[in-house]
Protein backbone atom coordinates (compact mmCIF):
# COMPACT_ATOMS: atom_id res chain seq x y z
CA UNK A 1 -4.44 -4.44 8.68
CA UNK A 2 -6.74 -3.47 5.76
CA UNK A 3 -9.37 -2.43 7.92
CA UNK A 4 -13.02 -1.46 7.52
CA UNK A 5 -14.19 -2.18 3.89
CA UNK A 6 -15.35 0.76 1.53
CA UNK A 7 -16.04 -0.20 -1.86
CA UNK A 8 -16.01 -3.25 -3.93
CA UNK A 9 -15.22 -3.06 -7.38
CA UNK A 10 -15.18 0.90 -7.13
CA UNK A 11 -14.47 2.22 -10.76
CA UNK A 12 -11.58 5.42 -10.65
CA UNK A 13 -9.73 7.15 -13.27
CA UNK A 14 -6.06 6.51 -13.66
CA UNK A 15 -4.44 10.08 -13.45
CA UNK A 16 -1.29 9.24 -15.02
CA UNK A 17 -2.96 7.51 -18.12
CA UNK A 18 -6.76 8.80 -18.38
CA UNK A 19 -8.06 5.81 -18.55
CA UNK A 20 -10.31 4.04 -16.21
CA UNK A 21 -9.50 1.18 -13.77
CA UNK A 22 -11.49 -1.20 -11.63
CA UNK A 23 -10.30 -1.19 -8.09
CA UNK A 24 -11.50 -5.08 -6.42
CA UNK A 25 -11.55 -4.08 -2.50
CA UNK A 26 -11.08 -0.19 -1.20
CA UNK A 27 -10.54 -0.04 2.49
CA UNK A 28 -9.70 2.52 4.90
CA UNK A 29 -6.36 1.77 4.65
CA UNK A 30 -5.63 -0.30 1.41
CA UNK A 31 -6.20 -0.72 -2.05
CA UNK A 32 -6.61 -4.86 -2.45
CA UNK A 33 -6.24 -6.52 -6.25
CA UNK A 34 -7.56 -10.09 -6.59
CA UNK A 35 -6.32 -12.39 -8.91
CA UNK A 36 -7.44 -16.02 -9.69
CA UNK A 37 -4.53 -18.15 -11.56
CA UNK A 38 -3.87 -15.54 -14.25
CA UNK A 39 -1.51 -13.43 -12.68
CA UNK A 40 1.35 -13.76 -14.92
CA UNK A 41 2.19 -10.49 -17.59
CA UNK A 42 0.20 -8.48 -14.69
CA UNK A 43 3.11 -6.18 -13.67
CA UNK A 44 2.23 -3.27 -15.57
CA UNK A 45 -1.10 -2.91 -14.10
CA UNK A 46 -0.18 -3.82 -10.37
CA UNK A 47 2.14 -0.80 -10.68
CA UNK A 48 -0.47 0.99 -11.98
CA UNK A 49 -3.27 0.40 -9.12
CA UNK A 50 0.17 0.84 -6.89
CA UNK A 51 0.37 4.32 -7.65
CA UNK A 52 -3.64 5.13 -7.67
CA UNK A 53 -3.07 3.65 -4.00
CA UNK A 54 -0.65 5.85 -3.11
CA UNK A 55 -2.35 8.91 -4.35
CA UNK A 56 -5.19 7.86 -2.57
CA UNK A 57 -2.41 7.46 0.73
CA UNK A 58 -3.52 4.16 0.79
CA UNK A 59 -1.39 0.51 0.81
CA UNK A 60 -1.36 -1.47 -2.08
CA UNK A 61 -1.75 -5.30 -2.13
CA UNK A 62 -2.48 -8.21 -4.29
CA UNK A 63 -4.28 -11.16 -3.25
CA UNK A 64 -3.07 -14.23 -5.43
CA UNK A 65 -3.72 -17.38 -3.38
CA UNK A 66 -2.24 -19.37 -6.73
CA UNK A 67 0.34 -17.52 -7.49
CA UNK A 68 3.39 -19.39 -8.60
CA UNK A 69 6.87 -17.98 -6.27
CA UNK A 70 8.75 -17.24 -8.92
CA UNK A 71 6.23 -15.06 -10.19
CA UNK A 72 5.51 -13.45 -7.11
CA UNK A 73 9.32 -13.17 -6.40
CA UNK A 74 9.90 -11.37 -10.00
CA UNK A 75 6.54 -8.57 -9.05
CA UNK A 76 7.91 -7.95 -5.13
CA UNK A 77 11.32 -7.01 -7.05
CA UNK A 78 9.36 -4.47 -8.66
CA UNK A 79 7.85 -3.70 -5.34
CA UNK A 80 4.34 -5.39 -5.59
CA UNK A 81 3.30 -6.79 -2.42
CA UNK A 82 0.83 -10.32 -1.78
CA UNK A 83 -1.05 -11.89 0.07
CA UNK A 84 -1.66 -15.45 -0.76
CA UNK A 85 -3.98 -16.46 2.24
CA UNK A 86 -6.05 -14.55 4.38
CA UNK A 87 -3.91 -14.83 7.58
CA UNK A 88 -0.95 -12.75 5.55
């Protein structure tokens, strides 16, 4: 699905807020976060590389391999999708 890689830690200016954001992995077709174990208090800036994504008519996913299921229950509610292995 996320296709051939583009970038790797490409640097892009948030429209909505001006400021500037680090975006991990930029494929073709998808915008990928990765987070270690601190993924908790995250949501506001998974929305925000979310909507870059989608400006950029790209999918938006976070890879969080130690991500507890509550917490990734409470971000896909807010419609913030993961990957927690590489077959996903």
């Amino acid at each position: 699905f996320p296709g051939t890689v583009v970038s790797v830690n490409e640097k892009a200016i948030d429209p909505f807020t001006g400021f500037e954001r680090e975006l991990d992995i930029v494929t073709k077709k998808c915008i990928i976060e990765v987070k270690g174990k601190k993924v908790r208090h995250c949501l506001i800036q998974f929305q925000a590389q979310k909507r870059l994504a989608e400006l950029k008519n790209k999918a938006h996913i976070v890879f969080a391999p130690n991500i507890l299921s509550s917490t990734q229950y409470d971000y896909e509610k807010n419609g913030i999708k993961f990957a927690n292995n590489f077959e996903t």
